[in-house]
N, C-alpha and C. Protein backbone atom coordinates (compact mmCIF):
# COMPACT_ATOMS: atom_id res chain seq x y z
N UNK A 1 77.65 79.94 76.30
CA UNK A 1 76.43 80.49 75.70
C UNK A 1 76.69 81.92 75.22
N UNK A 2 75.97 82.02 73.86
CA UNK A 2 76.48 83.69 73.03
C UNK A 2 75.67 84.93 74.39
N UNK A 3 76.28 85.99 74.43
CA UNK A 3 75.68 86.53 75.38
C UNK A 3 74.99 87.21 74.17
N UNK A 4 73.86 88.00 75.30
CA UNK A 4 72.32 88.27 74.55
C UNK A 4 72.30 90.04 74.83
N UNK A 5 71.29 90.71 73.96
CA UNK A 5 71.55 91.88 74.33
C UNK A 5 70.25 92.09 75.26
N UNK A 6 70.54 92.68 76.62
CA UNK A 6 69.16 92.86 77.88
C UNK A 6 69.56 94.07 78.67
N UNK A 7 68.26 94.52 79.49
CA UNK A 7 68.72 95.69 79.97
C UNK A 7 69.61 95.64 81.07
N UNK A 8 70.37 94.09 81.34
CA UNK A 8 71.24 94.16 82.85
C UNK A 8 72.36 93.83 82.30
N UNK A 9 72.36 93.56 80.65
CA UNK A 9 73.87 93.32 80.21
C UNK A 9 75.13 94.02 80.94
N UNK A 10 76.05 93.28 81.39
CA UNK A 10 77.19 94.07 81.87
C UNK A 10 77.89 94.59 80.78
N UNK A 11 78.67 95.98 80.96
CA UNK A 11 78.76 96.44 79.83
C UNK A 11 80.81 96.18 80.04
N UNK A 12 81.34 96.30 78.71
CA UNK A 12 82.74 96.12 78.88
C UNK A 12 83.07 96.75 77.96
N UNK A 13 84.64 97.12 77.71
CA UNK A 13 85.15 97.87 76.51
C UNK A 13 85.11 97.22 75.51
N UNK A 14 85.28 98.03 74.69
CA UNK A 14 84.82 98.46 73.28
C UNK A 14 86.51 98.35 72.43
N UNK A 15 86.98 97.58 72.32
CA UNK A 15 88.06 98.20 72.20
C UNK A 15 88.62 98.10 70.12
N UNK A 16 89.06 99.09 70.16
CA UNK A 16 89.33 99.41 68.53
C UNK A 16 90.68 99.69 68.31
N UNK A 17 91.99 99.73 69.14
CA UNK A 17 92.95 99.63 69.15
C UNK A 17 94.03 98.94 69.05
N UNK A 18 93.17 97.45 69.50
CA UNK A 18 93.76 96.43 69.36
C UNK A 18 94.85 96.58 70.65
N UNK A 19 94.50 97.01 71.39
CA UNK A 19 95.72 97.27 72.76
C UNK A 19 95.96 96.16 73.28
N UNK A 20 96.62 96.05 74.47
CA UNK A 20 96.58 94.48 74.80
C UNK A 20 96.33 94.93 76.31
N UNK A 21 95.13 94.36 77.74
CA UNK A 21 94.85 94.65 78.52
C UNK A 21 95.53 94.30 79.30
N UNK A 22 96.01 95.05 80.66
CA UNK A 22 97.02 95.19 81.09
C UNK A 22 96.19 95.30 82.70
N UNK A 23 97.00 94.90 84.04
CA UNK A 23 96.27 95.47 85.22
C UNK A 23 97.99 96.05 85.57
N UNK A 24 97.63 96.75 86.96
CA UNK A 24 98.74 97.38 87.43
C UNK A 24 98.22 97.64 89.16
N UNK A 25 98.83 97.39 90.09
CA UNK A 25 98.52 97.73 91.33
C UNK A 25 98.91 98.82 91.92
N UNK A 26 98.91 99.58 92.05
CA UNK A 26 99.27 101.00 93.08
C UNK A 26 99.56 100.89 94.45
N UNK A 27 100.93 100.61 95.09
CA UNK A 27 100.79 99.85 96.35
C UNK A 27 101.23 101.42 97.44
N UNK A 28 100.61 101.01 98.58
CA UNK A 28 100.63 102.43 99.45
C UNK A 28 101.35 101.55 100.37
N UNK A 29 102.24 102.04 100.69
CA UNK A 29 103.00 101.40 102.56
C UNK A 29 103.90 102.14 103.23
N UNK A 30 104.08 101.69 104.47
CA UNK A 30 104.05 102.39 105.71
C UNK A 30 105.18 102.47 105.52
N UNK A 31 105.95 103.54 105.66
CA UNK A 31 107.79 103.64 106.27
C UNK A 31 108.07 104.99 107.24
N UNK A 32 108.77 104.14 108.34
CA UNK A 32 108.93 105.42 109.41
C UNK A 32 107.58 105.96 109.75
N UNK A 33 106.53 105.36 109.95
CA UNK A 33 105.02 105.26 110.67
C UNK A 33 104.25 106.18 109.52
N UNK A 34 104.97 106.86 108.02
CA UNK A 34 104.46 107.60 107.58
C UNK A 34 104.01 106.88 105.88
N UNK A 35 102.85 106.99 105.23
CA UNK A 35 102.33 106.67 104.11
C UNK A 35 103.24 106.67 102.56
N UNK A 36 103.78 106.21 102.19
CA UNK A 36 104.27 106.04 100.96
C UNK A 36 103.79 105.47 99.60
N UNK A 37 104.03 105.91 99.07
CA UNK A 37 103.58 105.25 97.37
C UNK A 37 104.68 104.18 96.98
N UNK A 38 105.08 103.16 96.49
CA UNK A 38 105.70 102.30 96.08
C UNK A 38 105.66 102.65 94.20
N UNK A 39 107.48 102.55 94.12
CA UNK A 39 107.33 102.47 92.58
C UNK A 39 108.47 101.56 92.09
N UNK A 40 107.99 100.87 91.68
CA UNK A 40 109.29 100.06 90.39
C UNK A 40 110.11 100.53 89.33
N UNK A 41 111.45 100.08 89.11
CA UNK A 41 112.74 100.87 88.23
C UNK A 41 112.28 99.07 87.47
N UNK A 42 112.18 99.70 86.32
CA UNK A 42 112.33 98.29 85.06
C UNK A 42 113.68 98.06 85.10
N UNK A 43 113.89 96.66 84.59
CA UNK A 43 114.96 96.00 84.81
C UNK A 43 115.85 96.78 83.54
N UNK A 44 117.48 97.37 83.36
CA UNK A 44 117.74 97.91 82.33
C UNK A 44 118.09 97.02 81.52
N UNK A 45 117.76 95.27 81.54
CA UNK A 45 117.87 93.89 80.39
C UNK A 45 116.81 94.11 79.73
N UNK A 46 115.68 94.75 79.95
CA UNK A 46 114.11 94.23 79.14
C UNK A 46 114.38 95.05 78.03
N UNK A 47 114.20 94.76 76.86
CA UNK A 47 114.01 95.14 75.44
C UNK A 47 113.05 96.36 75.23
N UNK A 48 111.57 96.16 76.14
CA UNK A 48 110.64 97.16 76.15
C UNK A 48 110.67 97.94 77.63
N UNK A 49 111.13 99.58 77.02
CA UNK A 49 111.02 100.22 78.25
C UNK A 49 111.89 100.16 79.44
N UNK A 50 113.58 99.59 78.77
CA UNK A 50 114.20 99.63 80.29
C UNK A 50 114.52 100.68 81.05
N UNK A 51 114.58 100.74 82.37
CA UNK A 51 114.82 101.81 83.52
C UNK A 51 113.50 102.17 83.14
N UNK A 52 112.83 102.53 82.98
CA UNK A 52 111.22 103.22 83.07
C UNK A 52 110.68 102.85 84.42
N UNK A 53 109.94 103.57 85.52
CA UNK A 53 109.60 103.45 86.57
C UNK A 53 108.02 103.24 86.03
N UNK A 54 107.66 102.12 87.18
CA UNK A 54 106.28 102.01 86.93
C UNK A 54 105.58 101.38 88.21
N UNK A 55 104.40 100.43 88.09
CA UNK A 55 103.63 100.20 88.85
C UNK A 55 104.01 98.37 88.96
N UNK A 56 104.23 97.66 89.90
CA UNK A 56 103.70 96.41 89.55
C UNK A 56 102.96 95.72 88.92
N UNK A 57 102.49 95.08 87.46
CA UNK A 57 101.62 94.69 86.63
C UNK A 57 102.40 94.41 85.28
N UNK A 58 101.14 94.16 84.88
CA UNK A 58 101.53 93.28 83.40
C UNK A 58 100.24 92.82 82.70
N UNK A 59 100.10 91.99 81.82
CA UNK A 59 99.18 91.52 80.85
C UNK A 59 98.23 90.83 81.33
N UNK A 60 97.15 90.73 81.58
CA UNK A 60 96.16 89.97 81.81
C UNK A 60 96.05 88.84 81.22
N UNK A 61 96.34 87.25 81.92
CA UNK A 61 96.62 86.53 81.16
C UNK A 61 94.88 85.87 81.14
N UNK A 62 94.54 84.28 80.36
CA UNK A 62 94.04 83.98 80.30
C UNK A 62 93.43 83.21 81.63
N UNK A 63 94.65 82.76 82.65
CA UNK A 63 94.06 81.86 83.74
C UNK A 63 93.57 82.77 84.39
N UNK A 64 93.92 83.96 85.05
CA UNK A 64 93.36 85.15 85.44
C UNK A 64 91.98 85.27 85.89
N UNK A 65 91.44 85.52 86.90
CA UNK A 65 90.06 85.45 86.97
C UNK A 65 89.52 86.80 86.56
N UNK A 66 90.56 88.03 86.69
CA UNK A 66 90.08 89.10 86.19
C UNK A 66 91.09 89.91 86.16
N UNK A 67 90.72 91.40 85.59
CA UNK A 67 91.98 92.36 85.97
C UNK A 67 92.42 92.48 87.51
N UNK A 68 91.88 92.59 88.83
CA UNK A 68 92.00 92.41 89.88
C UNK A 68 93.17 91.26 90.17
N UNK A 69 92.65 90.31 89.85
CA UNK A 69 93.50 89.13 90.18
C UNK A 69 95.02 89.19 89.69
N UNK A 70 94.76 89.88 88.07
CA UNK A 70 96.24 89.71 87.29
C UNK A 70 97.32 90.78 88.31
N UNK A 71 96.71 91.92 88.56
CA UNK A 71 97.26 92.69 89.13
C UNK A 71 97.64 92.02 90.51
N UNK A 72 97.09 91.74 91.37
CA UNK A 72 97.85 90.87 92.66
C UNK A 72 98.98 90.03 91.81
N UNK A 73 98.56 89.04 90.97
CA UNK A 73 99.60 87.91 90.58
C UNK A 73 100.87 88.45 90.13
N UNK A 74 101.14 89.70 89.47
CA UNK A 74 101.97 90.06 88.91
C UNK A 74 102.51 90.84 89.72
N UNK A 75 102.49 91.67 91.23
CA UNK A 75 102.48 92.21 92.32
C UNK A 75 103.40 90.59 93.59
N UNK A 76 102.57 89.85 93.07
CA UNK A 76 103.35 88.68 94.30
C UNK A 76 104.82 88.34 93.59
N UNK A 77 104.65 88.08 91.71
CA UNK A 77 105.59 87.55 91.18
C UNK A 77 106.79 88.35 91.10
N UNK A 78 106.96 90.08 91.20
CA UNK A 78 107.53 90.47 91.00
C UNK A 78 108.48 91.23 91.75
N UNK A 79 107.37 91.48 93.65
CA UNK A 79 108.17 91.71 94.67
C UNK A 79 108.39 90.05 95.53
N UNK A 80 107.36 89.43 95.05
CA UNK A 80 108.23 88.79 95.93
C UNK A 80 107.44 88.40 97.68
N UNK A 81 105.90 89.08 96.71
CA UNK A 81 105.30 89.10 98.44
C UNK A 81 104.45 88.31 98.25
N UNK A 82 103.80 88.00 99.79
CA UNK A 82 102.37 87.05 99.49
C UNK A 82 101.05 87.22 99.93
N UNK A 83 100.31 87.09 98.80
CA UNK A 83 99.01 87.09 98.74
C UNK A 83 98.44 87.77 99.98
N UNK A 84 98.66 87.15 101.20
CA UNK A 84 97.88 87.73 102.29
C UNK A 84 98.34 89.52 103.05
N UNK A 85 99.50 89.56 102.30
CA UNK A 85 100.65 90.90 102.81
C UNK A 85 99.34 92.13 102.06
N UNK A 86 98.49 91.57 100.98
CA UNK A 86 97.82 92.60 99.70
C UNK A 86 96.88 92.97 100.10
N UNK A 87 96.66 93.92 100.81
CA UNK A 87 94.96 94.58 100.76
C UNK A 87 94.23 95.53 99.81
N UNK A 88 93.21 94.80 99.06
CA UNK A 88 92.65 96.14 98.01
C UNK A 88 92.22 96.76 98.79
N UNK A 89 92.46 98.71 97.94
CA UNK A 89 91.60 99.56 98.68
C UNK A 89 90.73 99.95 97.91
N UNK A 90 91.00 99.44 96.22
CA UNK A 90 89.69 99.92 95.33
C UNK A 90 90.21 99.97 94.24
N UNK A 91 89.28 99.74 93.44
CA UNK A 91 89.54 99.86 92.02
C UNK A 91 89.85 101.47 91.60
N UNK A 92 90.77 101.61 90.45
CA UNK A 92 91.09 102.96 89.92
C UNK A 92 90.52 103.03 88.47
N UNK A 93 90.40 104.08 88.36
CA UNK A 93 90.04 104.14 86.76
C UNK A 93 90.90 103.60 85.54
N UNK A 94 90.04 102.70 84.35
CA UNK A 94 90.56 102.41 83.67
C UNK A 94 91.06 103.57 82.49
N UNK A 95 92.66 102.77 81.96
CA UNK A 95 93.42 103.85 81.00
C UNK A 95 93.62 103.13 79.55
N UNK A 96 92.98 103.77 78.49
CA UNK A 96 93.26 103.28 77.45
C UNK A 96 94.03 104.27 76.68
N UNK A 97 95.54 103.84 76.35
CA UNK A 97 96.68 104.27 76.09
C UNK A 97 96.97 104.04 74.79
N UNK A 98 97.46 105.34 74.03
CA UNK A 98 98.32 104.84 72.76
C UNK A 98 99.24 104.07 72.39
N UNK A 99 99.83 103.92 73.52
CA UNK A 99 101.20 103.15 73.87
C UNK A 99 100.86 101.62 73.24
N UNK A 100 99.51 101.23 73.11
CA UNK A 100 99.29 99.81 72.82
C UNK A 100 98.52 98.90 74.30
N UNK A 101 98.37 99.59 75.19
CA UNK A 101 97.87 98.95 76.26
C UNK A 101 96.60 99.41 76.93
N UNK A 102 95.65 98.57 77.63
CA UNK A 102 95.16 99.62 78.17
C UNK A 102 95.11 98.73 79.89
N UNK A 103 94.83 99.41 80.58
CA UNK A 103 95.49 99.62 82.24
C UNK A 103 94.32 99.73 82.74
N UNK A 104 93.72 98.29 83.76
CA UNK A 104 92.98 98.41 84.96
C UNK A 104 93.40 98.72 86.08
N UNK A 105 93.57 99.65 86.72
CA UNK A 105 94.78 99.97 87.86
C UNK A 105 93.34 99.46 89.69
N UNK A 106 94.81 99.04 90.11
CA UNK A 106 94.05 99.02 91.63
C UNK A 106 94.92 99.65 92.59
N UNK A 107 94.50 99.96 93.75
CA UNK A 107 95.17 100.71 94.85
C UNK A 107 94.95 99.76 95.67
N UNK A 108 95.94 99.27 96.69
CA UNK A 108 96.52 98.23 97.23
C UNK A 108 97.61 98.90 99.03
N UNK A 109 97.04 98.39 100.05
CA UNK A 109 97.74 98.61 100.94
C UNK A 109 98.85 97.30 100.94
N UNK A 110 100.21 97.74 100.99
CA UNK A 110 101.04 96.30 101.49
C UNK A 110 101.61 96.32 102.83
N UNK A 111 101.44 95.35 103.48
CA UNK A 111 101.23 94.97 104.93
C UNK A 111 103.05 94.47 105.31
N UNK A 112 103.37 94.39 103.91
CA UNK A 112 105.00 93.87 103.99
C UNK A 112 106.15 94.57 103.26
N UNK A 113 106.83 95.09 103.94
CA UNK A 113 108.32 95.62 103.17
C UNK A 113 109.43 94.41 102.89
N UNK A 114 109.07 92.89 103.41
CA UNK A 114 110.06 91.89 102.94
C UNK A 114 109.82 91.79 101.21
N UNK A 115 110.48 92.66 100.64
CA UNK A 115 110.52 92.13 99.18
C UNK A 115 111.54 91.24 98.97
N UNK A 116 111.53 90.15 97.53
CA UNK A 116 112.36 89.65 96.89
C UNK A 116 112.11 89.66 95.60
N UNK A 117 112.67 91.01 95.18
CA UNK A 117 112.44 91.60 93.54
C UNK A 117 112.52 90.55 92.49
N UNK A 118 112.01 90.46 91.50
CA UNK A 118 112.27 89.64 90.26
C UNK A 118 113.24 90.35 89.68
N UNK A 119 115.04 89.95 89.70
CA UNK A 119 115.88 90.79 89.01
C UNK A 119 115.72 90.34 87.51
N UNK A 120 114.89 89.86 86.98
CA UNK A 120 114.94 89.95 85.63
C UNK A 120 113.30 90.77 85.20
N UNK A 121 112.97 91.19 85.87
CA UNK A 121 112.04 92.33 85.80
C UNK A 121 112.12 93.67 86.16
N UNK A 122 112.97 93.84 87.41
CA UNK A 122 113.29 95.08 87.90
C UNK A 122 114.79 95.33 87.82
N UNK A 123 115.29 96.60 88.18
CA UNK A 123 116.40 96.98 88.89
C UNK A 123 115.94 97.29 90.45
N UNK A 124 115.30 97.76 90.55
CA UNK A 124 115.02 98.33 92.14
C UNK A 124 113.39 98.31 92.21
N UNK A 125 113.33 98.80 94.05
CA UNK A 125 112.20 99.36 93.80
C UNK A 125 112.71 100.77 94.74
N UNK A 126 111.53 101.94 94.80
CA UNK A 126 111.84 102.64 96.18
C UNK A 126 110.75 103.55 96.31
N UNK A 127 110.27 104.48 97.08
CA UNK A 127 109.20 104.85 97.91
C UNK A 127 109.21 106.38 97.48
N UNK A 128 107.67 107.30 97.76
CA UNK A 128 107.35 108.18 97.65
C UNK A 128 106.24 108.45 98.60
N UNK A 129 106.64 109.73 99.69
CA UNK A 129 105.99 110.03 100.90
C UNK A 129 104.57 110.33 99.98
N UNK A 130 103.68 110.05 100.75
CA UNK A 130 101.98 110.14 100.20
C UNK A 130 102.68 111.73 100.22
N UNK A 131 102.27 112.29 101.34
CA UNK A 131 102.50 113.72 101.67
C UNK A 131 103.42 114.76 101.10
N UNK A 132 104.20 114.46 100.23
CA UNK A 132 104.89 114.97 99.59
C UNK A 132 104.48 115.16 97.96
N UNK A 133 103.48 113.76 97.28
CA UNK A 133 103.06 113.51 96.51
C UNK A 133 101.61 114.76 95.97
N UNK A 134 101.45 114.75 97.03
CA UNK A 134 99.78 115.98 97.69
C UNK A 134 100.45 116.96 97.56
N UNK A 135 101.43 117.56 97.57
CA UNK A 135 101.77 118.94 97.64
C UNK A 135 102.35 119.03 96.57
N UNK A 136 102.82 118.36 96.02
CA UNK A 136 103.63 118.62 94.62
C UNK A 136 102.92 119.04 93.22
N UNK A 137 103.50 119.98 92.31
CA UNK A 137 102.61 120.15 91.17
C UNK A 137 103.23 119.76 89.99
N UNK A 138 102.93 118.89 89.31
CA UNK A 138 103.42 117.92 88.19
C UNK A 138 103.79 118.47 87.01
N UNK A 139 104.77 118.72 86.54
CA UNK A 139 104.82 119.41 85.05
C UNK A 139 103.59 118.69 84.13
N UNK A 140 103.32 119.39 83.38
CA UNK A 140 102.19 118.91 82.08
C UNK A 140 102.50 119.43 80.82
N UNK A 141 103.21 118.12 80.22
CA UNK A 141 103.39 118.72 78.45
C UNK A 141 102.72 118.32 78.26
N UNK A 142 103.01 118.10 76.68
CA UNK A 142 101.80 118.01 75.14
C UNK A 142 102.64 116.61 74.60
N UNK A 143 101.77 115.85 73.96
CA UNK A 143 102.41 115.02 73.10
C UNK A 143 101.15 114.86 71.98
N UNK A 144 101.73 114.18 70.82
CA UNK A 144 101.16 114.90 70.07
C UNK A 144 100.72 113.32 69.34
N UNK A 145 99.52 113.08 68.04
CA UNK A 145 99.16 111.87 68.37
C UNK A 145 99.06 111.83 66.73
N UNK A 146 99.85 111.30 65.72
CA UNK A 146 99.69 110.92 63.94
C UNK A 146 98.95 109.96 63.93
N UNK A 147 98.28 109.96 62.76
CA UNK A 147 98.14 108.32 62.09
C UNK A 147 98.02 108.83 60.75
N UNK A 148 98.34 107.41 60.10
CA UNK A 148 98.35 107.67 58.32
C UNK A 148 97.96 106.03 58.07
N UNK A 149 97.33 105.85 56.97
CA UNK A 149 96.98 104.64 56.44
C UNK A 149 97.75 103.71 56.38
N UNK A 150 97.15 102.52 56.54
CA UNK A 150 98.33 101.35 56.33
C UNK A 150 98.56 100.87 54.70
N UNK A 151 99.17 99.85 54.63
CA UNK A 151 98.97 99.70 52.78
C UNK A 151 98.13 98.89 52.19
N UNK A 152 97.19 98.38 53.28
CA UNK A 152 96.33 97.58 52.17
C UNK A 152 94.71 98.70 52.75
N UNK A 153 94.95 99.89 53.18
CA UNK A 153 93.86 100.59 53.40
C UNK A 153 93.07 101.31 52.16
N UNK A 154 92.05 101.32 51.84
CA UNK A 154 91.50 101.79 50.58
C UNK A 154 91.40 103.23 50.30
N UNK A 155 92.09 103.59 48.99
CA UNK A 155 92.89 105.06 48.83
C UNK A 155 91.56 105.87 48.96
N UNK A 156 90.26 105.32 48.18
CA UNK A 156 89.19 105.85 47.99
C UNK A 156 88.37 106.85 49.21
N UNK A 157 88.69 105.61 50.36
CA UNK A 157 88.46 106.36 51.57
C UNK A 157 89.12 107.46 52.22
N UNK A 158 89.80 108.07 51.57
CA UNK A 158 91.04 108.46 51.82
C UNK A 158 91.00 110.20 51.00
N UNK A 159 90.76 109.72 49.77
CA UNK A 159 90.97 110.79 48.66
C UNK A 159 90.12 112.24 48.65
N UNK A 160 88.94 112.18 49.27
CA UNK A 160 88.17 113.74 49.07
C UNK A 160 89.04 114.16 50.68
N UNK A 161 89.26 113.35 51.25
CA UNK A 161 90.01 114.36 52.35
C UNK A 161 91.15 114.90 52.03
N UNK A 162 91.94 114.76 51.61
CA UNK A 162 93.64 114.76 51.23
C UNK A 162 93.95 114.12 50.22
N UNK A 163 93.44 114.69 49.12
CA UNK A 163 94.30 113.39 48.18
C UNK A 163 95.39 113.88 47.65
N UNK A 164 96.18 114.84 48.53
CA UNK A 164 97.65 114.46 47.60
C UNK A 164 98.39 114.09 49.13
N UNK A 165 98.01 113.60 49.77
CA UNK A 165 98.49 113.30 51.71
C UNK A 165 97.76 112.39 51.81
N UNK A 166 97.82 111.45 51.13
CA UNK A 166 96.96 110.29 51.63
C UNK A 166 98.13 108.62 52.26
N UNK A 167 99.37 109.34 51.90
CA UNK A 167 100.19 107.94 52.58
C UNK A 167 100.78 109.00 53.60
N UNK A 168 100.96 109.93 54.16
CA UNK A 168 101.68 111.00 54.68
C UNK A 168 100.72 110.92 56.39
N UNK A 169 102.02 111.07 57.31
CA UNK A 169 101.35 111.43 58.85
C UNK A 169 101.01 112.13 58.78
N UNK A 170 99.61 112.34 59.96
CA UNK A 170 98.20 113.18 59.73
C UNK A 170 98.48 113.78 61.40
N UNK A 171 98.78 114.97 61.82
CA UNK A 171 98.64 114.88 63.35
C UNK A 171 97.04 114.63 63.70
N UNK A 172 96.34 114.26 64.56
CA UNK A 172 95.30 113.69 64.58
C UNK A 172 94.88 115.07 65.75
N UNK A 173 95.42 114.73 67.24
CA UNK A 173 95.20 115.61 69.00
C UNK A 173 96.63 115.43 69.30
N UNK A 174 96.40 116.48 70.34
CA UNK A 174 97.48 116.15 71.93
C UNK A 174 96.81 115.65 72.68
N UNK A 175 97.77 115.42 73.61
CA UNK A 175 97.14 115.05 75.01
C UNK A 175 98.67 115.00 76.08
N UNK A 176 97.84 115.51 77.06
CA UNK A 176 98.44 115.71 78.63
C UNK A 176 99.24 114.47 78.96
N UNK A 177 100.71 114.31 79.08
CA UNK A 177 101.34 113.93 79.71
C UNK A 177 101.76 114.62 81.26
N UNK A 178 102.27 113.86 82.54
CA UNK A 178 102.59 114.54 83.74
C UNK A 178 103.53 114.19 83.41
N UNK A 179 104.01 115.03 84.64
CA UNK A 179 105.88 113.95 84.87
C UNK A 179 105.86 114.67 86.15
N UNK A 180 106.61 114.14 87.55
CA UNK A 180 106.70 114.06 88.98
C UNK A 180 108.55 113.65 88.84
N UNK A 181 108.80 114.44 89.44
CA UNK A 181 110.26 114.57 89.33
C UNK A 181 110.83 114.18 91.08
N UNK A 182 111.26 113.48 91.98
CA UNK A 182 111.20 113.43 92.99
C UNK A 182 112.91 112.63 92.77
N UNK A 183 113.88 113.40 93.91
CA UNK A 183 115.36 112.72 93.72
C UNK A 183 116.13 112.81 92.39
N UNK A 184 116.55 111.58 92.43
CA UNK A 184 117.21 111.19 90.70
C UNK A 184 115.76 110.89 90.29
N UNK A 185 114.69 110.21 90.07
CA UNK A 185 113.74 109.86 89.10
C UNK A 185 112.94 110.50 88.99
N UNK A 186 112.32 110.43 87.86
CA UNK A 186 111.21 110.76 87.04
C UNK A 186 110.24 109.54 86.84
N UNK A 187 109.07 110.38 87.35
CA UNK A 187 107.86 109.75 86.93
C UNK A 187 106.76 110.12 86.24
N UNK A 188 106.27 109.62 84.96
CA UNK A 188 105.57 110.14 84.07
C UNK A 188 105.04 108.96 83.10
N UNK A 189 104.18 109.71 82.02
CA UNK A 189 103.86 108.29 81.05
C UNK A 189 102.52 107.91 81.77
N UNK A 190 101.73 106.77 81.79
CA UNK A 190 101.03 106.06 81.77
C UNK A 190 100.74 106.34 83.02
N UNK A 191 102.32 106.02 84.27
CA UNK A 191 102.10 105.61 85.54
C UNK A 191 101.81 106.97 86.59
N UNK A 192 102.39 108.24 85.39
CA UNK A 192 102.13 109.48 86.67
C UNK A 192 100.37 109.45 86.16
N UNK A 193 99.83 109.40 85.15
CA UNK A 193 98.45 109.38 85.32
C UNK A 193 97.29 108.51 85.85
N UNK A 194 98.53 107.47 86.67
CA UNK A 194 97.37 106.49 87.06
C UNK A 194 97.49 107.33 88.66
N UNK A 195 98.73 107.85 89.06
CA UNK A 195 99.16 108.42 90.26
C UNK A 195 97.86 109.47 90.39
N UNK A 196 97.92 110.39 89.10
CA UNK A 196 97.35 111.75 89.54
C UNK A 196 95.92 111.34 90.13
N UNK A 197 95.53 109.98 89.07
CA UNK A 197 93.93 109.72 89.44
C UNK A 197 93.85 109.48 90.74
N UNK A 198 94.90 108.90 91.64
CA UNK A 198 94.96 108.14 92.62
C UNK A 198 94.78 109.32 93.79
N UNK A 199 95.71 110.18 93.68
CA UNK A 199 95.81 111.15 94.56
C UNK A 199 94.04 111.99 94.80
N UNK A 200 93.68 112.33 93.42
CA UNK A 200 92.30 113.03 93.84
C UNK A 200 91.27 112.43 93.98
N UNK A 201 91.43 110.64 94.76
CA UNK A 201 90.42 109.79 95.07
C UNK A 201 90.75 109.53 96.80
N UNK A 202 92.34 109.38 96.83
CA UNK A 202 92.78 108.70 97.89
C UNK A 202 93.45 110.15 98.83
């Protein structure tokens, strides 16, 4: 049935990017009786993004009952754990990214350190003391954000703004990237801002 417009409509994104929706879990676990963050090394075979450290997750598929769910499924498929090891601790704020994606993130206690990595998804995984995470202060650059018309876009729309720059990159904003530097890795991109949110909730 077409949904209707009422005052209890649930409301959902809007989306104009054409991104593709994405969940991601944030897993917290115990090592040496003390709190850790869990992070994933991408496999250096994947075409998109290899070695990039990130979160457990992936695309929200269609069987999916929701972003919640995709995020566990892609969390069991990829360490290797099960279902009952997963405790949500809450939903995180959603991220809609230039990158092409946008990110329902959840925060997740795991009850199990028996992983069995997907080696055609990862190289590794390895850990970050909560407590170390809290004290640390994140570098913050700039990145910087173009767009320019495509070719079947209409010049007309185009022309009292710039008309001699009308096929030419336009810088548009910046925006705040982190990066968390801990050991050999770096963490930044998408996943240190799902972190930072995480930290000034959790």
């Amino acid at each position: 049935m077409e949904e209707r417009l009422s005052p209890t409509r649930h409301v959902k994104a809007l989306h104009c990017l054409n991104n593709i929706p994405c969940a991601v879990l944030l897993p917290v676990v115990t090592v040496d009786g003390e709190e850790h963050v869990l992070f994933e090394v991408r496999s250096s075979k994947l075409s998109w993004q290899p070695r990039d450290i990130c979160f457990p997750g992936g695309k929200i598929e269609a069987a999916d009952a929701n972003a919640q769910a995709a995020a566990i499924r892609e969390t069991e498929e990829e360490l290797g754990i099960a279902r009952s090891a997963i405790e949500i601790l809450g939903p995180l704020d959603y991220l809609e990214s230039m990158v092409g994606v946008t990110v329902w993130p959840f925060a997740a206690r795991l009850h199990s350190l028996d992983f069995s990595i997907s080696k055609d998804e990862l190289d590794e995984v390895f850990t970050v003391p909560l407590a170390w995470l809290r004290q640390y202060q994140p570098e913050e650059k700039r990145m910087e954000i173009a767009t320019r018309p495509g070719p079947d876009f209409p010049s007309d729309l185009l022309r009292s703004a710039a008309p001699d720059t009308t096929s030419e990159w336009r810088r548009r904003k910046t925006y705040s990237v982190y990066i968390y530097r801990y050991e050999n890795h770096v963490i930044w991109g998408i996943t240190a801002h799902i972190l930072r949110h995480f930290l000034s909730l959790y």
